[in-house]
PDB file of N, CA and C in Angstrom:
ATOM      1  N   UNK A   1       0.861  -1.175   0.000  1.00  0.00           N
ATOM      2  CA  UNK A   1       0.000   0.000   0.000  1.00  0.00           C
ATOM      3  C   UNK A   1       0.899   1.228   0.000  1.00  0.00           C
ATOM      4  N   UNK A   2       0.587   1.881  -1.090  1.00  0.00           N
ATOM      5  CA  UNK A   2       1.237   3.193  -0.806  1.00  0.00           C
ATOM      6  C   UNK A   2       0.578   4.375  -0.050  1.00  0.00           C
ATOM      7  N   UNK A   3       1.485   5.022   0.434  1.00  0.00           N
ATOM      8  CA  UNK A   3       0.800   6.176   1.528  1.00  0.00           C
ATOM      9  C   UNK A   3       1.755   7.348   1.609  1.00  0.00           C
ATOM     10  N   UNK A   4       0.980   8.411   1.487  1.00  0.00           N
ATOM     11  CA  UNK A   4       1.567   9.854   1.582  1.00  0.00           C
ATOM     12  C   UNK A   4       1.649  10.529   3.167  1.00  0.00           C
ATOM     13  N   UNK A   5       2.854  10.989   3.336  1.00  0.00           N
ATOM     14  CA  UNK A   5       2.672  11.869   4.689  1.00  0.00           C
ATOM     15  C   UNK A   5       2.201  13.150   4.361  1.00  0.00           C
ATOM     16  N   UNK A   6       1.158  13.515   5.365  1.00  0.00           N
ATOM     17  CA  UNK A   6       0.696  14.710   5.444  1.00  0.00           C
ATOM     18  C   UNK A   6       1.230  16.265   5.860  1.00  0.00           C
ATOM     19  N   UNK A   7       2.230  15.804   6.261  1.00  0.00           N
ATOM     20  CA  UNK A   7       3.059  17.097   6.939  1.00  0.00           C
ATOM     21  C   UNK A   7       4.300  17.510   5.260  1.00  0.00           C
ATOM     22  N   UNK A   8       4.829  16.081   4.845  1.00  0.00           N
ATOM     23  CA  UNK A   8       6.197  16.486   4.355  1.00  0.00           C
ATOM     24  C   UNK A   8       5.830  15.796   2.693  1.00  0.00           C
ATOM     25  N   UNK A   9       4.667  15.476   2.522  1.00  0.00           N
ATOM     26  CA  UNK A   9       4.492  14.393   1.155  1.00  0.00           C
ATOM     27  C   UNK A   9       5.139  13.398   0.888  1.00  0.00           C
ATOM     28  N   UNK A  10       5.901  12.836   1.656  1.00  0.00           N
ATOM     29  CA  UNK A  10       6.844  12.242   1.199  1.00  0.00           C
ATOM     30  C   UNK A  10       6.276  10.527   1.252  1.00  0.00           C
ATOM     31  N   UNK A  11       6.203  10.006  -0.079  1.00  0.00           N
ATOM     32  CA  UNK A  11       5.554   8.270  -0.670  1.00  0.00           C
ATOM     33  C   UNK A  11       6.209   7.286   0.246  1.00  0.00           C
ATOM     34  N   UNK A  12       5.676   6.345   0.778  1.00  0.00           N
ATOM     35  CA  UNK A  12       6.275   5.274   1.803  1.00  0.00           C
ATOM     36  C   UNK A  12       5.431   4.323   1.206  1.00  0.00           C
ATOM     37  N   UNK A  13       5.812   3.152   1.495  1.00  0.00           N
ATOM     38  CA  UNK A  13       5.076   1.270   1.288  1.00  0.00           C
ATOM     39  C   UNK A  13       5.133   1.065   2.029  1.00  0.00           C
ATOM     40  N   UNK A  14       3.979   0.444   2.688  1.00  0.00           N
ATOM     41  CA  UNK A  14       3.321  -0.550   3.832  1.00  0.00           C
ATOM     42  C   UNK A  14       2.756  -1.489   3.385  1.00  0.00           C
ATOM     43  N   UNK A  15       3.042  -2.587   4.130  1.00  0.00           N
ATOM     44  CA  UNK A  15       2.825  -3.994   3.414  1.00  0.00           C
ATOM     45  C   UNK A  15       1.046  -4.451   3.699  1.00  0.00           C
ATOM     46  N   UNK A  16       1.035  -4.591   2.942  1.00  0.00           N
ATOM     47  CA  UNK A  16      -1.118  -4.398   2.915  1.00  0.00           C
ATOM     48  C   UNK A  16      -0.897  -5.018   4.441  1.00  0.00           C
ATOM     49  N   UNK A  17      -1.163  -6.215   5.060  1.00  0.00           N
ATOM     50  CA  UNK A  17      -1.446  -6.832   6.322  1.00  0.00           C
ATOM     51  C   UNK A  17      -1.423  -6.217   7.642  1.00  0.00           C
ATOM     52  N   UNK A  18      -0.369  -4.897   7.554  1.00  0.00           N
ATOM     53  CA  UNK A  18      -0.259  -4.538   8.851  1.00  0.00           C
ATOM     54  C   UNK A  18      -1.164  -3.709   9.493  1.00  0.00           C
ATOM     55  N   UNK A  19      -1.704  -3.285  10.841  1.00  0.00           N
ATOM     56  CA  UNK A  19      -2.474  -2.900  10.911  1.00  0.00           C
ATOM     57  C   UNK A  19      -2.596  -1.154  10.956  1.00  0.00           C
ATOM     58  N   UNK A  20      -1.387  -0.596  11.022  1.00  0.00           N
ATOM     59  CA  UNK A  20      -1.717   0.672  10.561  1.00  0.00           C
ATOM     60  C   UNK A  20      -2.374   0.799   8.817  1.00  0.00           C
ATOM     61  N   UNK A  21      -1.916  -0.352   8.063  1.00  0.00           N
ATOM     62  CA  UNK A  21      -2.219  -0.257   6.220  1.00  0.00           C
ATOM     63  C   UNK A  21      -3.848  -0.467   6.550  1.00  0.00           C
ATOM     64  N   UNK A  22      -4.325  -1.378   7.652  1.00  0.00           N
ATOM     65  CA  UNK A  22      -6.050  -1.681   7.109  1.00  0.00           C
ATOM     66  C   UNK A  22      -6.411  -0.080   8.229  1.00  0.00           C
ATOM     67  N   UNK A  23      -5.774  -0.063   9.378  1.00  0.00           N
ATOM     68  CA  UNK A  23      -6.704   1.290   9.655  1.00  0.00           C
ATOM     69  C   UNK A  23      -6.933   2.756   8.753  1.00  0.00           C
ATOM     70  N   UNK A  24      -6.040   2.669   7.793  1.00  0.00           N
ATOM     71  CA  UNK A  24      -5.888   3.651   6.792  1.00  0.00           C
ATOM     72  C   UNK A  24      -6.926   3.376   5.832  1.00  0.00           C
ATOM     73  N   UNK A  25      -6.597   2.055   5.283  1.00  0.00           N
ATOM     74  CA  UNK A  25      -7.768   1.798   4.087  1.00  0.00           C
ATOM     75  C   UNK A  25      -9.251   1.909   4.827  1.00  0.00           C
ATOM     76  N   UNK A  26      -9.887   1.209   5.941  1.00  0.00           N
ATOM     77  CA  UNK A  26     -10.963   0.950   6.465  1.00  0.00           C
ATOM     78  C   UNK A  26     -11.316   2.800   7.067  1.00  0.00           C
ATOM     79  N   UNK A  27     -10.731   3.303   7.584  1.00  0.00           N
ATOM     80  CA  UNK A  27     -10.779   5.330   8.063  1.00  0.00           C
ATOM     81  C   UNK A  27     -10.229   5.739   7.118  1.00  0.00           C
ATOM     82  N   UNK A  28     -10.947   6.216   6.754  1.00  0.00           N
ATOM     83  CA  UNK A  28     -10.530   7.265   5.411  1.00  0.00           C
ATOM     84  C   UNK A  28      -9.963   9.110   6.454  1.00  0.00           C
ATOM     85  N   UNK A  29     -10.697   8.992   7.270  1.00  0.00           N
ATOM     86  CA  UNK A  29     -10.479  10.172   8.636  1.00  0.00           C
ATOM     87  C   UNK A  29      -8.434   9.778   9.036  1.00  0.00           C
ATOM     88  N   UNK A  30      -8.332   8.810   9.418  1.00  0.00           N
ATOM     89  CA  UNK A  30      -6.947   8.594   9.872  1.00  0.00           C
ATOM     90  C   UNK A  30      -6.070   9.029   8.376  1.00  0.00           C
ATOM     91  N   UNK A  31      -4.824   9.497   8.816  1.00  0.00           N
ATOM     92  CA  UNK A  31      -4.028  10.246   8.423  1.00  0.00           C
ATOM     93  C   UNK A  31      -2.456   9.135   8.469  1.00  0.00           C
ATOM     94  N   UNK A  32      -1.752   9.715   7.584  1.00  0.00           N
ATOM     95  CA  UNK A  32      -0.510   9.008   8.066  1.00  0.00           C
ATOM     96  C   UNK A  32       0.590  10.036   7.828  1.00  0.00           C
ATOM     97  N   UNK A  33       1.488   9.919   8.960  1.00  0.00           N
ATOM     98  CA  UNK A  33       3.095  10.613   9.005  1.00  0.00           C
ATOM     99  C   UNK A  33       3.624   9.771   9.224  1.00  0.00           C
ATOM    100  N   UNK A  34       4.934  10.502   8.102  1.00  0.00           N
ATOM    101  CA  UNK A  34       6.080   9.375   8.245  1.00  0.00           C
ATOM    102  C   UNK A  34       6.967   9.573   9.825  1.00  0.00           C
ATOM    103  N   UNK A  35       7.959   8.554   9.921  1.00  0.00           N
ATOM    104  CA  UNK A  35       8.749   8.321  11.485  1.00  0.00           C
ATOM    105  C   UNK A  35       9.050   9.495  11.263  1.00  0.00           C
ATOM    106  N   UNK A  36       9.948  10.247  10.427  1.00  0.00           N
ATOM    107  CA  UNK A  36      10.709  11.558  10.668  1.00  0.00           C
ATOM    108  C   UNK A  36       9.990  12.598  11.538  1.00  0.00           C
ATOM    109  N   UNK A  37       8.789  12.836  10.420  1.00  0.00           N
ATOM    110  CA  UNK A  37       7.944  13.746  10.992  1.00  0.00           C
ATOM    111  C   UNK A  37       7.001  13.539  12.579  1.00  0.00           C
ATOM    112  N   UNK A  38       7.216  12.583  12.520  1.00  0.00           N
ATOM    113  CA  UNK A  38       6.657  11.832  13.809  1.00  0.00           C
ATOM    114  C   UNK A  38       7.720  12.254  14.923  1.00  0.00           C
ATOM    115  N   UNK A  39       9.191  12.007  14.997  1.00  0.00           N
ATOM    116  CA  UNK A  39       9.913  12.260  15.921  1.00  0.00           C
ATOM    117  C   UNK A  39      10.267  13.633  15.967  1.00  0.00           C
ATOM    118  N   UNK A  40      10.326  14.504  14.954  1.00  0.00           N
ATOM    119  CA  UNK A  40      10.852  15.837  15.141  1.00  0.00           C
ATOM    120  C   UNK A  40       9.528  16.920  15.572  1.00  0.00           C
ATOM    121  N   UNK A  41       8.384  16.261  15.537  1.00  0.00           N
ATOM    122  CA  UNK A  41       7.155  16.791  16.153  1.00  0.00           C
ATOM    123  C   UNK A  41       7.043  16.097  18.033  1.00  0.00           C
ATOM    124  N   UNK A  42       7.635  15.232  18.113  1.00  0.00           N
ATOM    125  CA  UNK A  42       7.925  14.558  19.518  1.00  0.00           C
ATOM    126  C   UNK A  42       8.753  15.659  19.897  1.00  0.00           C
ATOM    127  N   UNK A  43      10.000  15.621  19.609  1.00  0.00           N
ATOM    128  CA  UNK A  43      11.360  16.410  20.290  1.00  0.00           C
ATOM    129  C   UNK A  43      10.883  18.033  20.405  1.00  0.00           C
ATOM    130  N   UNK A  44      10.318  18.400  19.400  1.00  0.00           N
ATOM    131  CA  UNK A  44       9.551  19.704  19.490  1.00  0.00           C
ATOM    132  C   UNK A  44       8.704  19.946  20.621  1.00  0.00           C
ATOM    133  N   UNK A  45       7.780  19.211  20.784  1.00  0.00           N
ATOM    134  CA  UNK A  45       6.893  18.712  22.011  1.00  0.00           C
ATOM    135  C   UNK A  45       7.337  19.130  22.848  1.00  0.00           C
ATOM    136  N   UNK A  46       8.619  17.949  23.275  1.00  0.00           N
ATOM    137  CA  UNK A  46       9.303  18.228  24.685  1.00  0.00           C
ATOM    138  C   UNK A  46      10.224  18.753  24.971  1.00  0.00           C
ATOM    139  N   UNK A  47      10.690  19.449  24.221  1.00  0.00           N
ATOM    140  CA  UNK A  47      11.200  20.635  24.348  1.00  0.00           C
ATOM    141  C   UNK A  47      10.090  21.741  24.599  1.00  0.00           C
ATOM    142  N   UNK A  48       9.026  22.090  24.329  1.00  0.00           N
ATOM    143  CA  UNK A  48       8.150  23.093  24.348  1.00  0.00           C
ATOM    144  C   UNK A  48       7.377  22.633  25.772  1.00  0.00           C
ATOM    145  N   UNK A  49       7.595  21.314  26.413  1.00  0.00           N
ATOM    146  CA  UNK A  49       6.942  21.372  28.090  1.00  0.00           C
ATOM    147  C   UNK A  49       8.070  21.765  28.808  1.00  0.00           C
ATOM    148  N   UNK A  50       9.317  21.308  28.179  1.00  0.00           N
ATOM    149  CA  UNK A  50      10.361  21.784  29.608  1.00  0.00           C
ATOM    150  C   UNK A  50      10.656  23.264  29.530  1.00  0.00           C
ATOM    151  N   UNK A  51      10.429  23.704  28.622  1.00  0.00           N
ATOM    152  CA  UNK A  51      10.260  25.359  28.681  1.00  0.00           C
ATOM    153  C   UNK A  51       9.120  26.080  30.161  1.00  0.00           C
ATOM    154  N   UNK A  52       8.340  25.069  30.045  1.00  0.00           N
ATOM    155  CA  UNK A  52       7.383  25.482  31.205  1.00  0.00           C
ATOM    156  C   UNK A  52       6.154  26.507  30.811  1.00  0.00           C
ATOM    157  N   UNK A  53       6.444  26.395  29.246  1.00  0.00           N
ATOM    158  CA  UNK A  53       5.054  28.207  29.150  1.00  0.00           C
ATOM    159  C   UNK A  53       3.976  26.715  28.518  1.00  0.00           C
ATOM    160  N   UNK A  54       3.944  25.412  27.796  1.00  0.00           N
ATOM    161  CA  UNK A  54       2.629  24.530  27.666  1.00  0.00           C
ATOM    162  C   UNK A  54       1.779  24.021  28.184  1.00  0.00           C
ATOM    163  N   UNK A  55       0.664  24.284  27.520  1.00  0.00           N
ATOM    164  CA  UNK A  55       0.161  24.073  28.778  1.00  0.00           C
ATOM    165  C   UNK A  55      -1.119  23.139  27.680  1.00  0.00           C
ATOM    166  N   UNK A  56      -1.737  22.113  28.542  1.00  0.00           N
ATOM    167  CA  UNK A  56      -2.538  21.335  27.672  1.00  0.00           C
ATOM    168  C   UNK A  56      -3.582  21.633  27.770  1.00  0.00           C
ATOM    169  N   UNK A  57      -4.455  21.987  27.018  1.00  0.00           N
ATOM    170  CA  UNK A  57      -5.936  22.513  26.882  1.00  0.00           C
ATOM    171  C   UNK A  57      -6.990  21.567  27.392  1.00  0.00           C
ATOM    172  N   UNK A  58      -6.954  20.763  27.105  1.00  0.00           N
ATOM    173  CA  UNK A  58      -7.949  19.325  27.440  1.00  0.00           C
ATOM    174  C   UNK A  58      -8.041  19.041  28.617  1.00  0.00           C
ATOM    175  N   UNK A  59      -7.158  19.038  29.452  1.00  0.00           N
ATOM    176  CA  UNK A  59      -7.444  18.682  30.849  1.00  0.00           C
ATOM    177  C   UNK A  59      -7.711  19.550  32.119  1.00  0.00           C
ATOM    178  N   UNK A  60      -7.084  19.348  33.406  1.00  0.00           N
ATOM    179  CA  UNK A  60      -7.521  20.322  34.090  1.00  0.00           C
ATOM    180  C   UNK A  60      -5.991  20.637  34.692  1.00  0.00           C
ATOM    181  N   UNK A  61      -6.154  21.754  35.420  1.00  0.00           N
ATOM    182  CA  UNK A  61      -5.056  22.108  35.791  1.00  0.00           C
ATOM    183  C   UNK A  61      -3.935  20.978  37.136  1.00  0.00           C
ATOM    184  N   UNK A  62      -4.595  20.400  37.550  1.00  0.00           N
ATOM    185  CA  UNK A  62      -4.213  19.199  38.572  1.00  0.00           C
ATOM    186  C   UNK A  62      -3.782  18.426  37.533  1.00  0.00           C
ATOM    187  N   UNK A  63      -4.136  18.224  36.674  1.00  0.00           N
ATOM    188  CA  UNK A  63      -3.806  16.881  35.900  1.00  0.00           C
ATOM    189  C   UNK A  63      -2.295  17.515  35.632  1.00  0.00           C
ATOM    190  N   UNK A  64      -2.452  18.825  34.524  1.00  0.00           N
ATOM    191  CA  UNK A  64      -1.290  19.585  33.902  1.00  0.00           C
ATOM    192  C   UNK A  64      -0.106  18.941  35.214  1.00  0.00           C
ATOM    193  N   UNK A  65      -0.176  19.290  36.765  1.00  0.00           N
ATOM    194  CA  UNK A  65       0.749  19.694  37.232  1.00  0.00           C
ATOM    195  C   UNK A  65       1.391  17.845  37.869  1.00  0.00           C
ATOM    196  N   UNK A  66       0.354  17.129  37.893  1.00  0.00           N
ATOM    197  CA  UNK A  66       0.821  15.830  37.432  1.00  0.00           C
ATOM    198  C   UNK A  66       1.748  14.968  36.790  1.00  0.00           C
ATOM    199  N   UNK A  67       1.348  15.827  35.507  1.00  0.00           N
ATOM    200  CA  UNK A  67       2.255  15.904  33.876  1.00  0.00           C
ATOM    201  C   UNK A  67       4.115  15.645  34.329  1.00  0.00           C
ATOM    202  N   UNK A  68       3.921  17.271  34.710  1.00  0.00           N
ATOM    203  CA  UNK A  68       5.148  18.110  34.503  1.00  0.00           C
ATOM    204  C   UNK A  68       5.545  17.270  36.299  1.00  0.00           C
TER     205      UNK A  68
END
């Protein structure tokens, strides 16, 4: 199966069987990024909590201080 990343375009093969290839074909909603973009959006991440100004919208502030 071929598959495009959404962040960088960049064409990858996934071997039909695995289960990220059927959650893609079966959700047309799910998305795929490649590892790169996957880890340099991680390291970005955490770098941007140990700064101390992120703050996560979704939860509550007890949880946030949990987190960190």
């Amino acid at each position: 199966m071929r598959v495009k990343c959404v962040i960088c375009d960049r064409i990858d093969h996934l071997e039909d069987n695995l289960p990220l290839a059927k959650k893609l074909r079966n959700r047309p909603i799910h998305t795929y990024m490649c590892e790169s973009c996957h880890e340099r959006i991680a390291q970005n991440t955490a770098a941007r909590i140990e700064t101390g100004n992120f703050r996560f919208y979704r939860t509550t502030l007890e949880m946030d201080k949990d987190f960190i």
